[in-house]
C-alpha atoms as a PDB file:
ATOM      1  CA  UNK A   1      -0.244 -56.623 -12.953  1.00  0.00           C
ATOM      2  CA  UNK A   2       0.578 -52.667 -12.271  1.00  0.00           C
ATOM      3  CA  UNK A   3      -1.409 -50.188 -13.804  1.00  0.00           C
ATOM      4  CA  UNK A   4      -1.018 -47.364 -16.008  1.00  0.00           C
ATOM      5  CA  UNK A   5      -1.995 -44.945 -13.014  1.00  0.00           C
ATOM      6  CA  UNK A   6       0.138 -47.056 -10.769  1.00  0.00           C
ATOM      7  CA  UNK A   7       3.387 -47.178 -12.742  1.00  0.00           C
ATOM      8  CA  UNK A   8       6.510 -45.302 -11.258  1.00  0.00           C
ATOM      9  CA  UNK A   9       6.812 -41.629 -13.463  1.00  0.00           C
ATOM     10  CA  UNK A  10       9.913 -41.719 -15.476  1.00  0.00           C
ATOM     11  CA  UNK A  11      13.118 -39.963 -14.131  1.00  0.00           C
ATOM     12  CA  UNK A  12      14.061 -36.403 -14.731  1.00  0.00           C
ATOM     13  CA  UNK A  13      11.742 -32.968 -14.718  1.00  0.00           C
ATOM     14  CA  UNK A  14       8.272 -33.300 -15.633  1.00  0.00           C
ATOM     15  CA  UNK A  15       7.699 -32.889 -19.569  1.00  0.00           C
ATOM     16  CA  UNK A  16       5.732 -29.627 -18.510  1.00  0.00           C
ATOM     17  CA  UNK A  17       8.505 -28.024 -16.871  1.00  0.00           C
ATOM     18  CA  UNK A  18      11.052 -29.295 -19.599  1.00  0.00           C
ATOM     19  CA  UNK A  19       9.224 -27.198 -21.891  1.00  0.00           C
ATOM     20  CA  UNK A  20       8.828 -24.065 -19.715  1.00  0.00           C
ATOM     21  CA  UNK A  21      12.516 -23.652 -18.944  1.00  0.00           C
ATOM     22  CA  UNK A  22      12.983 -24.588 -23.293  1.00  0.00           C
ATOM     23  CA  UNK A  23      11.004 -21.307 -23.864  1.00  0.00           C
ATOM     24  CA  UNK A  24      12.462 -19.423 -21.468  1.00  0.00           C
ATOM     25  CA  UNK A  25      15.922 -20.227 -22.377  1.00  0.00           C
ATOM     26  CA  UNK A  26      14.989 -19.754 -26.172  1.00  0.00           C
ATOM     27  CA  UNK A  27      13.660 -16.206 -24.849  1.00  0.00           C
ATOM     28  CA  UNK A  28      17.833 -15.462 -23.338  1.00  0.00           C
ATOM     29  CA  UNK A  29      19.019 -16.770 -26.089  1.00  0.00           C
ATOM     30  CA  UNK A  30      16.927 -14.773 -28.622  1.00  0.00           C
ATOM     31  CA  UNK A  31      17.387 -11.371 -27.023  1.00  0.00           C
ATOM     32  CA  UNK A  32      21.969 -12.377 -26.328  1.00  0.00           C
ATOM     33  CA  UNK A  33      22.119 -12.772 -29.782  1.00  0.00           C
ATOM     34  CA  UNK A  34      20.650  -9.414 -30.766  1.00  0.00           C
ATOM     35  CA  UNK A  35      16.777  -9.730 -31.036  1.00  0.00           C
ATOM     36  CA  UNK A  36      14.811  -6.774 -29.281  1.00  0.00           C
ATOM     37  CA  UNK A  37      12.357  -6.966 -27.539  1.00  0.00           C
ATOM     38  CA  UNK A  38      10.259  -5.293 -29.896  1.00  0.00           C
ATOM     39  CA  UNK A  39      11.422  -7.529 -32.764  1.00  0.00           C
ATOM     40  CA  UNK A  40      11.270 -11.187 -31.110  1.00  0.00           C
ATOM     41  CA  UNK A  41       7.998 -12.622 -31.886  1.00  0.00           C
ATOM     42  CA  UNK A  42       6.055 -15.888 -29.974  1.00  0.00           C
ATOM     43  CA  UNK A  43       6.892 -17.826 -33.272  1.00  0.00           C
ATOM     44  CA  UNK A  44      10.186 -17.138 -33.189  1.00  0.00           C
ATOM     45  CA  UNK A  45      10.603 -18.156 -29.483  1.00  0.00           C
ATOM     46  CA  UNK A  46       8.562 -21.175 -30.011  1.00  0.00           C
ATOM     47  CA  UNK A  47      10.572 -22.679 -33.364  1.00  0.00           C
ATOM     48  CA  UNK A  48      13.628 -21.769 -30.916  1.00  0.00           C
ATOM     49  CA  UNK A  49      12.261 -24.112 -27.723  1.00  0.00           C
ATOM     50  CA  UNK A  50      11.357 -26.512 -30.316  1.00  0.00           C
ATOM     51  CA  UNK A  51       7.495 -26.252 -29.114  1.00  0.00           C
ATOM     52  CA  UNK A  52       4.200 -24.463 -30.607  1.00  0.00           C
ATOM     53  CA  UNK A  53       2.601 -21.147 -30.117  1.00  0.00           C
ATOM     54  CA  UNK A  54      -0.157 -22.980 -28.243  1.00  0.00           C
ATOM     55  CA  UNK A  55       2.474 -24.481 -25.679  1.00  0.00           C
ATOM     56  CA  UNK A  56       3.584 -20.767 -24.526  1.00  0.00           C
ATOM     57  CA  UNK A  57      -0.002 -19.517 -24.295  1.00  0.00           C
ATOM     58  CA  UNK A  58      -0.738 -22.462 -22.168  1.00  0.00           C
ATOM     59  CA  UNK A  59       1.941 -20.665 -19.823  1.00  0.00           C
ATOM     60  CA  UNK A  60       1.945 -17.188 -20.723  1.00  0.00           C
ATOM     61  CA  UNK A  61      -0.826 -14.361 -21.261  1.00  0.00           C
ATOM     62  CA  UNK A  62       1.429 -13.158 -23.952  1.00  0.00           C
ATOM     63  CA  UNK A  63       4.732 -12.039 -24.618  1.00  0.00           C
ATOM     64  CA  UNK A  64       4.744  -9.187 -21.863  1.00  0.00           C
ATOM     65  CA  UNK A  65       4.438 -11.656 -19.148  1.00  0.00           C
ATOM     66  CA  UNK A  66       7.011 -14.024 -20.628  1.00  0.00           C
ATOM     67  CA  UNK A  67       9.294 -11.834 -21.253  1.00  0.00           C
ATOM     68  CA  UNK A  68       9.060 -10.868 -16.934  1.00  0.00           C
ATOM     69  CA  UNK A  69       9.804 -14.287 -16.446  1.00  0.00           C
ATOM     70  CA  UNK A  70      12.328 -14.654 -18.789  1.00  0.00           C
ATOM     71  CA  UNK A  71      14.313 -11.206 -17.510  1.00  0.00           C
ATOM     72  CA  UNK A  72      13.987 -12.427 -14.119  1.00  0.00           C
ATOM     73  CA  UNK A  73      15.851 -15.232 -14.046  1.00  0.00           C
ATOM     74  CA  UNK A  74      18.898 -13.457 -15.031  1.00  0.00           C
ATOM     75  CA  UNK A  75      19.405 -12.004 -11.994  1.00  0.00           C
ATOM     76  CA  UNK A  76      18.368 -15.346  -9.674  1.00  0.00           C
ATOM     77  CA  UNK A  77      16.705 -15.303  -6.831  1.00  0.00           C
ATOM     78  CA  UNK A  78      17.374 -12.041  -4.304  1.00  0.00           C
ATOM     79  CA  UNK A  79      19.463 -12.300  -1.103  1.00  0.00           C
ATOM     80  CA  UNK A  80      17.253 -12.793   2.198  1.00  0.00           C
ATOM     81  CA  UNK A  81      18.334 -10.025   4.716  1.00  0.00           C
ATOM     82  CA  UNK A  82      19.186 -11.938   7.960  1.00  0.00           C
ATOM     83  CA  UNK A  83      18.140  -9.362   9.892  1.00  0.00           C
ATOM     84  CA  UNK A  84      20.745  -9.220  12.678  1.00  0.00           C
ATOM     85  CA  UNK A  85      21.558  -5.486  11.555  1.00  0.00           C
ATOM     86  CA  UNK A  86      20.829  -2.865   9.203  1.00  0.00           C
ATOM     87  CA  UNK A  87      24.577  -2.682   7.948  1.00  0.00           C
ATOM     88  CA  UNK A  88      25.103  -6.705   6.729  1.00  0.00           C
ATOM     89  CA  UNK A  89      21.539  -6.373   5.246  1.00  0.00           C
ATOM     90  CA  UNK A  90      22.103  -3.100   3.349  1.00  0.00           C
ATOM     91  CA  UNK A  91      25.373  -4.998   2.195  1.00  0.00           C
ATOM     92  CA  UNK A  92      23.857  -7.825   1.342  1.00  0.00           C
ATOM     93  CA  UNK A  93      21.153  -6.235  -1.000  1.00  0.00           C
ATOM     94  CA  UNK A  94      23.043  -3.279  -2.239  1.00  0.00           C
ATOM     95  CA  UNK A  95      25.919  -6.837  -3.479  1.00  0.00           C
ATOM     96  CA  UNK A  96      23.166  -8.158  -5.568  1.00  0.00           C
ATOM     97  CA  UNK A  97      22.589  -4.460  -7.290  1.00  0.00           C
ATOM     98  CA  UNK A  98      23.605  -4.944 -10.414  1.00  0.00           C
ATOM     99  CA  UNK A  99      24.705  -8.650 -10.447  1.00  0.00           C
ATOM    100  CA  UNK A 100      23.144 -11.067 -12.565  1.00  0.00           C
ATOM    101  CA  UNK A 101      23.663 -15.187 -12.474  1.00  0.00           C
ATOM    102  CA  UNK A 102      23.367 -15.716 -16.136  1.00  0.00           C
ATOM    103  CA  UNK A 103      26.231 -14.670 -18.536  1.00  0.00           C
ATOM    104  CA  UNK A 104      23.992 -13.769 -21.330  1.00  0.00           C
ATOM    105  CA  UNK A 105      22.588 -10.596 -18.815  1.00  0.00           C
ATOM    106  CA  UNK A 106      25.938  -8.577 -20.483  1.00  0.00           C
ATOM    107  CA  UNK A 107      24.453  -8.379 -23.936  1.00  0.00           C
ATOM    108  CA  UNK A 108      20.711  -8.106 -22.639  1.00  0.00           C
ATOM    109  CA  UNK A 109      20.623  -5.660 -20.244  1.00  0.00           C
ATOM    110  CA  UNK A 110      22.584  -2.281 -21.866  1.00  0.00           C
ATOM    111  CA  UNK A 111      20.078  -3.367 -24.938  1.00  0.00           C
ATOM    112  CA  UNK A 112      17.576  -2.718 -22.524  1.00  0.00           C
ATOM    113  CA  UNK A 113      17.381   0.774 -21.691  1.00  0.00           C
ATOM    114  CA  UNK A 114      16.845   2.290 -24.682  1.00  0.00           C
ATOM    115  CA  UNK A 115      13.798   0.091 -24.724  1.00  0.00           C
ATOM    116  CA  UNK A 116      12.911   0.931 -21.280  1.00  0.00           C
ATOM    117  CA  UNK A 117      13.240   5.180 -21.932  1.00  0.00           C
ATOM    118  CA  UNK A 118      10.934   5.318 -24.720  1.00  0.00           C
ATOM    119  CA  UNK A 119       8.583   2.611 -24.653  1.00  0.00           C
ATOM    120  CA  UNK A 120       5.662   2.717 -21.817  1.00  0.00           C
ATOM    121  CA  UNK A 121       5.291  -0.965 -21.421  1.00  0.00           C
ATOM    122  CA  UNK A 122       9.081  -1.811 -21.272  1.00  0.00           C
ATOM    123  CA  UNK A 123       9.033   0.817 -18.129  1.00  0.00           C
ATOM    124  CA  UNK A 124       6.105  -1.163 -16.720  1.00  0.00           C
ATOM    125  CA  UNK A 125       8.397  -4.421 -17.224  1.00  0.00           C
ATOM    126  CA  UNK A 126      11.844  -2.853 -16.252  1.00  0.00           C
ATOM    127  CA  UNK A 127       9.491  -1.931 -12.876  1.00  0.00           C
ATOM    128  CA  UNK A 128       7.912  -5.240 -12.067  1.00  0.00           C
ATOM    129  CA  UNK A 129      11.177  -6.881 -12.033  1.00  0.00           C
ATOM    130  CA  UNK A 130      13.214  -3.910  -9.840  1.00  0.00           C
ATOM    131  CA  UNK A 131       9.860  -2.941  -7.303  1.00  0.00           C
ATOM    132  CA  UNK A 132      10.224  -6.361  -5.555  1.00  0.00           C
ATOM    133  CA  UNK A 133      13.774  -5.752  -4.639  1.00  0.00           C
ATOM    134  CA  UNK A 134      13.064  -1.832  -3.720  1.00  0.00           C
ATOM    135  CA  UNK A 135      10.104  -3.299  -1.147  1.00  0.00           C
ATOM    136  CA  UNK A 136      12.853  -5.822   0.806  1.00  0.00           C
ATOM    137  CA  UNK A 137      15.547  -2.703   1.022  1.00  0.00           C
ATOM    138  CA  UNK A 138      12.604  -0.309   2.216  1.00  0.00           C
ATOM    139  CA  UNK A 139      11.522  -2.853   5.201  1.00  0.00           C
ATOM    140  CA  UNK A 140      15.424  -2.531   5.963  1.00  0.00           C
ATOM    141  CA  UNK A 141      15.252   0.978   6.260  1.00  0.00           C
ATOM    142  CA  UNK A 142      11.683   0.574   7.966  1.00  0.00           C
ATOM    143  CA  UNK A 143      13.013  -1.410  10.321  1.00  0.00           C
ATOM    144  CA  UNK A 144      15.655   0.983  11.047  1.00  0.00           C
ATOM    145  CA  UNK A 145      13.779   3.371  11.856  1.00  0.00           C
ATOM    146  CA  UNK A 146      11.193   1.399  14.513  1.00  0.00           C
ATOM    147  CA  UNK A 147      14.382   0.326  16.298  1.00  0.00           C
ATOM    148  CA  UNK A 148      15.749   3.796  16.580  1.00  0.00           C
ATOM    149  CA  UNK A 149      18.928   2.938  14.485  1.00  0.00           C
ATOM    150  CA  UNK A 150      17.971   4.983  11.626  1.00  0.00           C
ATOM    151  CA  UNK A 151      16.925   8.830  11.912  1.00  0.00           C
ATOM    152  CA  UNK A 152      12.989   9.070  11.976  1.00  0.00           C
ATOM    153  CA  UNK A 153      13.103  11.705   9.222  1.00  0.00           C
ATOM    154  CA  UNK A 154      14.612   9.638   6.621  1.00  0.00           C
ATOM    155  CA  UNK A 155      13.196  10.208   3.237  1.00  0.00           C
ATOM    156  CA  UNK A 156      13.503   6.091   2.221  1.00  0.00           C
ATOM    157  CA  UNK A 157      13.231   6.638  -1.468  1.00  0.00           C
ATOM    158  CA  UNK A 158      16.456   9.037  -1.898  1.00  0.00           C
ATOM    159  CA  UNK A 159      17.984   6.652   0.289  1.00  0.00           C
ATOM    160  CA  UNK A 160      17.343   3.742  -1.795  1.00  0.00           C
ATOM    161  CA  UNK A 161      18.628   5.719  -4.529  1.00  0.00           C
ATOM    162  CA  UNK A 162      21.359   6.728  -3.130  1.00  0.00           C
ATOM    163  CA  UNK A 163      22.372   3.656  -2.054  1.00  0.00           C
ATOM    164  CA  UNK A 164      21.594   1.435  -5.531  1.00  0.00           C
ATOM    165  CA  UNK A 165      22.864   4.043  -8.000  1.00  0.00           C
ATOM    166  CA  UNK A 166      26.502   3.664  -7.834  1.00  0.00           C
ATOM    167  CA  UNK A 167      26.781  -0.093  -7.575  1.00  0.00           C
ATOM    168  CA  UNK A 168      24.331  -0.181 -10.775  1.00  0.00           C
ATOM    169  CA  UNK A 169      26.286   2.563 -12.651  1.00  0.00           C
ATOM    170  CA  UNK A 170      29.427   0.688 -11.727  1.00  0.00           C
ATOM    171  CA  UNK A 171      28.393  -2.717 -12.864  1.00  0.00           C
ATOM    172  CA  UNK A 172      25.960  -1.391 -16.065  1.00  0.00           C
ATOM    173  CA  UNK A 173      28.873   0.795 -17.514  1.00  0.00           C
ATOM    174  CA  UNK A 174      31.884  -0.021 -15.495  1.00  0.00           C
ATOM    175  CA  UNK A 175      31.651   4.058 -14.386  1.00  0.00           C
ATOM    176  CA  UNK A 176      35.044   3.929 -12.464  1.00  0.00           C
ATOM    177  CA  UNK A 177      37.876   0.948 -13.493  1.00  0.00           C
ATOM    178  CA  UNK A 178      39.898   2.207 -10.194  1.00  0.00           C
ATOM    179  CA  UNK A 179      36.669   1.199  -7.795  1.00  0.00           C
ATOM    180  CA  UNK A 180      37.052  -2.367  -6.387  1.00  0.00           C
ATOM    181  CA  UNK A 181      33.536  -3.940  -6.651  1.00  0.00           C
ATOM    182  CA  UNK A 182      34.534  -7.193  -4.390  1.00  0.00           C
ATOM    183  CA  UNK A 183      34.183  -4.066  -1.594  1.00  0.00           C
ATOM    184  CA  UNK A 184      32.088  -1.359  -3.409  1.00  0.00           C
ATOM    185  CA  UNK A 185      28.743  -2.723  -1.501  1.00  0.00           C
ATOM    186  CA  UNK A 186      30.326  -2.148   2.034  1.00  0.00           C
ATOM    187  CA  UNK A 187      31.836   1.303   1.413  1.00  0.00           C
ATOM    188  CA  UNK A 188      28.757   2.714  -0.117  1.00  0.00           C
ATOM    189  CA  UNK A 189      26.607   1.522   2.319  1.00  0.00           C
ATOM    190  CA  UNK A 190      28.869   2.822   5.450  1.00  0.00           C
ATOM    191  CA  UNK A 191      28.893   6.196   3.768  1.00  0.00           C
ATOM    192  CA  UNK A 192      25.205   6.682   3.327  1.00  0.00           C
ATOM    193  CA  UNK A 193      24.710   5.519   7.138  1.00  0.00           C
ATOM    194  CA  UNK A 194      27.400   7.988   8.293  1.00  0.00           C
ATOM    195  CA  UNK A 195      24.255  10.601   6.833  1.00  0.00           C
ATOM    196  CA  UNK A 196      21.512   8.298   7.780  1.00  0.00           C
ATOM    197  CA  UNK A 197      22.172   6.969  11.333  1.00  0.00           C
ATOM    198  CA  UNK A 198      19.647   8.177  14.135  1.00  0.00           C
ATOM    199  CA  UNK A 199      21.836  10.924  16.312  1.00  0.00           C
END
């Protein structure tokens, strides 16, 4: 006779991580249809996922942190440089700028900023998601400049600037309708090394 213990688990995701990815698609779907972030409420996320309160707390200090999680997974998981050169892994970081894997990111995101401008903790939240990304392009740049490709004097946080800003002002408001974004990535990137390279 088989046990309870020994008794094969039943097919499909764990009822734990059912429920996570419930409230964090209840989250997207809260804030695409017009919620903000100062408005959506636990409950209302909850009766959404079709769990209680008590099931995000489990998960989630509070709404800050879920909301991180939530925001994060619009944009997927970053691009790992392959670190053959400094050009492909500029290019291949400076592609993702801007470029979310979830459809609902359209209506999110320009909701966003206002939040993020005058509200302290949406700044704090707009910065945990972004910092990780700035800290993969910096060791780019770092690396760079230990292998004498870059020019020791760089200043690496006007370059990251300078090389984010117009793919994320393209993609965020569409600055420029004549710019082809399939190859936007590449020219901005040769154009800041044409300043940048070690002479």
């Amino acid at each position: 006779m088989t046990s309870t213990a020994d008794a094969p688990r039943p097919p499909g995701r764990p009822r734990s991580v059912r429920a996570a990815e419930a409230i964090i698609e209840a989250t997207l779907d809260l804030l695409a249809e017009g919620s903000t972030i100062e408005a959506i409420s636990v409950e209302a996320i909850a009766a959404r996922a079709g769990v209680g309160k008590a099931t995000i707390y489990r998960r989630w200090s509070g709404k800050e942190a879920l909301l991180h999680d939530a925001l994060r997974t619009l944009k997927g998981d970053q691009p790992q440089p392959a670190g053959r050169s400094v050009r492909e892994d500029l290019i291949t970081l400076v592609g993702a700028v801007g470029q979310n894997v979830d459809p609902r990111a359209a209506k999110i995101m320009p909701c966003l900023v206002p939040e993020v401008k005058r509200n302290p903790e949406r700044y704090a939240l707009y910065q945990s998601i972004v910092e990780p990304r700035r800290a993969v392009m910096r060791e780019v740049l770092r690396r760079g400049i230990r292998d004498g490709e870059l020019r020791a004097d760089l200043d690496i946080e006007v370059t990251l600037a300078m090389i984010t800003g117009p793919m994320l002002i393209q993609r965020v408001m569409n600055w420029n309708p004549e710019l082809d974004e399939s190859t936007l990535a590449a020219k901005v990137v040769d154009q800041v090394l044409a300043g940048i390279r070690a002479r």
